[in-house]
C-alpha atoms as a PDB file:
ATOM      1  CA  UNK A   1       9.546 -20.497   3.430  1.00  0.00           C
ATOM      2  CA  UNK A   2       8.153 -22.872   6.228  1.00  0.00           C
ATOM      3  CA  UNK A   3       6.991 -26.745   5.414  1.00  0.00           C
ATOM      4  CA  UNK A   4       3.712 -26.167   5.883  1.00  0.00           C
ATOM      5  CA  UNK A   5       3.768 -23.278   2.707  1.00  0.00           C
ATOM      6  CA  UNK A   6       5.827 -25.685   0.217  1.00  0.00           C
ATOM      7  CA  UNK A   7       3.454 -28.159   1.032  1.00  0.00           C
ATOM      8  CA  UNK A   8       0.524 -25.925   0.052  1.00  0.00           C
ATOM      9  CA  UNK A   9       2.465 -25.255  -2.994  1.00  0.00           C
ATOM     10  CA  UNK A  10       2.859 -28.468  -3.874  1.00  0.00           C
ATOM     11  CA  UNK A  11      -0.453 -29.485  -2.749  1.00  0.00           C
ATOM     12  CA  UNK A  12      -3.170 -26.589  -3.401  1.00  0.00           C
ATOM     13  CA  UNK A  13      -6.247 -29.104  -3.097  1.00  0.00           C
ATOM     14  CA  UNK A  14      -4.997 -30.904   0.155  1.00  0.00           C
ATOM     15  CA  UNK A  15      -7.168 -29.217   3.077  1.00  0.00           C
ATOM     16  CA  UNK A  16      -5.594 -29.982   6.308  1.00  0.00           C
ATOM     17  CA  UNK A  17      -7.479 -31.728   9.187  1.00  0.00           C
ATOM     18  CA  UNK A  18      -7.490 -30.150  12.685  1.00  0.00           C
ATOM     19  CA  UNK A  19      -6.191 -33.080  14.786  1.00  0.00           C
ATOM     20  CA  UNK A  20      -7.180 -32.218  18.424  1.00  0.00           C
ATOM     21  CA  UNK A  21      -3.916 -31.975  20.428  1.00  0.00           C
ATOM     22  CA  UNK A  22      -4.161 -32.188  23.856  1.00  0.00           C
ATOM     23  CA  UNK A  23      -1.256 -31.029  26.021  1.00  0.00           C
ATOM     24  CA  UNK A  24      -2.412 -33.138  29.054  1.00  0.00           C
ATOM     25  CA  UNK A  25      -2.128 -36.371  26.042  1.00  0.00           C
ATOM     26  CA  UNK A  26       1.174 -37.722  28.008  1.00  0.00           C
ATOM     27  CA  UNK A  27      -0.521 -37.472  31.590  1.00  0.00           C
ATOM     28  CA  UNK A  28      -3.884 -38.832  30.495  1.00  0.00           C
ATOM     29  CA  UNK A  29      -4.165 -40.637  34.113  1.00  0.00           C
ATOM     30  CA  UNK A  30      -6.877 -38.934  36.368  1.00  0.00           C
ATOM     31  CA  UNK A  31      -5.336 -37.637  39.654  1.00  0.00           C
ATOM     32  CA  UNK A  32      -6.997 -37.749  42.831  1.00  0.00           C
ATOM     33  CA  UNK A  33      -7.335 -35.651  46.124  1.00  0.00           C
ATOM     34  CA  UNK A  34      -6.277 -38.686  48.760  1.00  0.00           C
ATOM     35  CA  UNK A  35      -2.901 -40.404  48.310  1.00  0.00           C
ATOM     36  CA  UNK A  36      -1.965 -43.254  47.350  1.00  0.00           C
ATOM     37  CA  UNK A  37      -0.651 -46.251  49.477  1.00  0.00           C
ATOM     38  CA  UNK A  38       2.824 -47.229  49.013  1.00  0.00           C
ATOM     39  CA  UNK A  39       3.974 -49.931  51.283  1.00  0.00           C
ATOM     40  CA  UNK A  40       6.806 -52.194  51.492  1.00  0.00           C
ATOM     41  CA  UNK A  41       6.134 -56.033  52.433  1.00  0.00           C
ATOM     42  CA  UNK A  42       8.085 -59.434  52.049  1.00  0.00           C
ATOM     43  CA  UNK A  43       6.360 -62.673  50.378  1.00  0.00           C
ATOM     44  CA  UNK A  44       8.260 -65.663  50.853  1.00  0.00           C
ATOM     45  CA  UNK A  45      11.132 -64.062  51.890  1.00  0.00           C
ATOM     46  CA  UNK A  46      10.946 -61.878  48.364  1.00  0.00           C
ATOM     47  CA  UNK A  47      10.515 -58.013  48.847  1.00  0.00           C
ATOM     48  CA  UNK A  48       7.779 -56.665  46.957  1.00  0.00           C
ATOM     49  CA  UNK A  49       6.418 -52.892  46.496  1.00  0.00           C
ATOM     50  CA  UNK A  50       2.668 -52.482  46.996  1.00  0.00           C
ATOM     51  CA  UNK A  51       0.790 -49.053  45.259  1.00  0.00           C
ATOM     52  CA  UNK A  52      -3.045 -49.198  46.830  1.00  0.00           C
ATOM     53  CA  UNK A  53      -5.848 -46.687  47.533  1.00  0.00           C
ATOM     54  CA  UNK A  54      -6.200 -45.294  43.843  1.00  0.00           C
ATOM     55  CA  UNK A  55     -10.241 -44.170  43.202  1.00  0.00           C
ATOM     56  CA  UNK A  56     -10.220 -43.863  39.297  1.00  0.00           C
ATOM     57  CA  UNK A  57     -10.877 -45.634  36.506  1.00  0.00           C
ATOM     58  CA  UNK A  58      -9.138 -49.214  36.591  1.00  0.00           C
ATOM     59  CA  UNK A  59      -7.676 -48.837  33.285  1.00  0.00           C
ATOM     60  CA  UNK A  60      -5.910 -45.557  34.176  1.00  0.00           C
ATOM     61  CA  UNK A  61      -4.259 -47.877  37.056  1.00  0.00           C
ATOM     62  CA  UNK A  62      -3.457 -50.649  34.901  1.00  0.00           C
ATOM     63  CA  UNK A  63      -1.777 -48.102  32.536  1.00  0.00           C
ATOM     64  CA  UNK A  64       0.002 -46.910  35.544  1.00  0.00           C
ATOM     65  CA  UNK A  65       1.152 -50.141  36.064  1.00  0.00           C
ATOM     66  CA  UNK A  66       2.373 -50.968  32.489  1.00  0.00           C
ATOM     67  CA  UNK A  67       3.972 -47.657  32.879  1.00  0.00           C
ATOM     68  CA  UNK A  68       6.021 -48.336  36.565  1.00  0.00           C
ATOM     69  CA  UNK A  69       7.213 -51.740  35.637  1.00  0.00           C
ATOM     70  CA  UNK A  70       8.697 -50.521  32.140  1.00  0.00           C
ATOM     71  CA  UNK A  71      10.364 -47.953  33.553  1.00  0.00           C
ATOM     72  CA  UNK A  72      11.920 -49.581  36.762  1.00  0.00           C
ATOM     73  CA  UNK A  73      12.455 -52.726  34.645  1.00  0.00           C
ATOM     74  CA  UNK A  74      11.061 -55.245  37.044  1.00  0.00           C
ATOM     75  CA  UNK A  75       8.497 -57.474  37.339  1.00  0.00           C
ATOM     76  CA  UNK A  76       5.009 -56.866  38.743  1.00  0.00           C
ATOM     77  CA  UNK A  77       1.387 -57.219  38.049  1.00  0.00           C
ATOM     78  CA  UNK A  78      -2.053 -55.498  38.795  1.00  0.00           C
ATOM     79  CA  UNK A  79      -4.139 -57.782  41.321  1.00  0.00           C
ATOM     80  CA  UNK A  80      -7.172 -56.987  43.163  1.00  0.00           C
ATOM     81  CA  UNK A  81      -7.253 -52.622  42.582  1.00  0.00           C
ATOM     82  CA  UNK A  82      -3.394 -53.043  44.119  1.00  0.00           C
ATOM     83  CA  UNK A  83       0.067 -52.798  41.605  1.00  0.00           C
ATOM     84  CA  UNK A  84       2.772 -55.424  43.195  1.00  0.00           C
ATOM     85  CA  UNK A  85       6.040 -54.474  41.855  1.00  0.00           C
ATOM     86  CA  UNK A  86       9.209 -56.989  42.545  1.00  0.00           C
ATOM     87  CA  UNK A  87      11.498 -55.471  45.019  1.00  0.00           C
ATOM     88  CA  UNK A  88      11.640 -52.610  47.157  1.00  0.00           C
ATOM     89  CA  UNK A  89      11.815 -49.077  44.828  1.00  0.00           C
ATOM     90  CA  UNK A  90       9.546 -47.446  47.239  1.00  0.00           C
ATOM     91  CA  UNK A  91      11.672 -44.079  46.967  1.00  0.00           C
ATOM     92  CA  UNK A  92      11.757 -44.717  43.182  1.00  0.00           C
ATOM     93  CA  UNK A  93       7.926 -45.332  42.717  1.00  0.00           C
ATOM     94  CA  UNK A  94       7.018 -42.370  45.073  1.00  0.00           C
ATOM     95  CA  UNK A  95       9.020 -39.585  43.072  1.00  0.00           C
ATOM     96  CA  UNK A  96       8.162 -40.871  39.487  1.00  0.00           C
ATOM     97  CA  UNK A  97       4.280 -40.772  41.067  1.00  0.00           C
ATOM     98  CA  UNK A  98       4.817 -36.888  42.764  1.00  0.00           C
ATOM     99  CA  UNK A  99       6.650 -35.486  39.369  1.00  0.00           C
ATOM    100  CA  UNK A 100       2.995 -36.736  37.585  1.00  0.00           C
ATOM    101  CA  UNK A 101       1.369 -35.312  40.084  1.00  0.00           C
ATOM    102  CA  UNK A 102      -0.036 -37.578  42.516  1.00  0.00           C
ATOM    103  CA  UNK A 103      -0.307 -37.774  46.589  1.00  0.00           C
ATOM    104  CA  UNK A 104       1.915 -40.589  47.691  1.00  0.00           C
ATOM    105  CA  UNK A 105       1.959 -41.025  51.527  1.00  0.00           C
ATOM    106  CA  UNK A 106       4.683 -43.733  52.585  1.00  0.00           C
ATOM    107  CA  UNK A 107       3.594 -46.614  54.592  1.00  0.00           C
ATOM    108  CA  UNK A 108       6.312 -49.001  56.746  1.00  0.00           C
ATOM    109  CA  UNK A 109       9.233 -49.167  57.532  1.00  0.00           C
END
């Protein structure tokens, strides 16, 4: 005997809600056709990552954003349709961004 039966059995009246599950829910960023811009560029002698040249909505960036910085650890921020992350993790940025699917095209040296 399952969960779900007992809790029937123990719950005869309870009728159970259909909760929409999408399996997309953890990818919920929309993907586009170009790539995006991943360049490398110093700032006061500080090394900085820039992602640039996403179309979608700008909360699905910002997200994207959140998302980067968490996972690298780092500092960053979301300026101007552009994410700035603190140091150079171009090679780290670009696979995380291909395994969810995007176009990444490399940009300097």
């Amino acid at each position: 005997m399952d969960l779900q039966e007992q809790l029937k059995k123990m719950f005869p009246e309870h009728v159970q809600e259909e909760s929409p599950v999408d399996p997309s829910e953890g990818n919920s960023i929309w993907l586009q056709e170009e790539p995006i811009i991943c360049k490398y560029e110093k700032r006061k002698g500080k090394p900085i990552t820039i992602l640039e040249g996403y179309t979608g909505a700008t909360a699905d960036f910002k997200i994207l954003a959140k998302e980067l910085k968490k996972t690298l650890s780092v500092g960053g921020s979301f300026k101007e349709d552009k994410i700035i992350i603190q140091g150079d993790y171009r090679d780290k940025i670009m696979s995380m961004l291909k395994e969810k699917g995007f176009n990444v095209k490399r940009v300097g040296g």
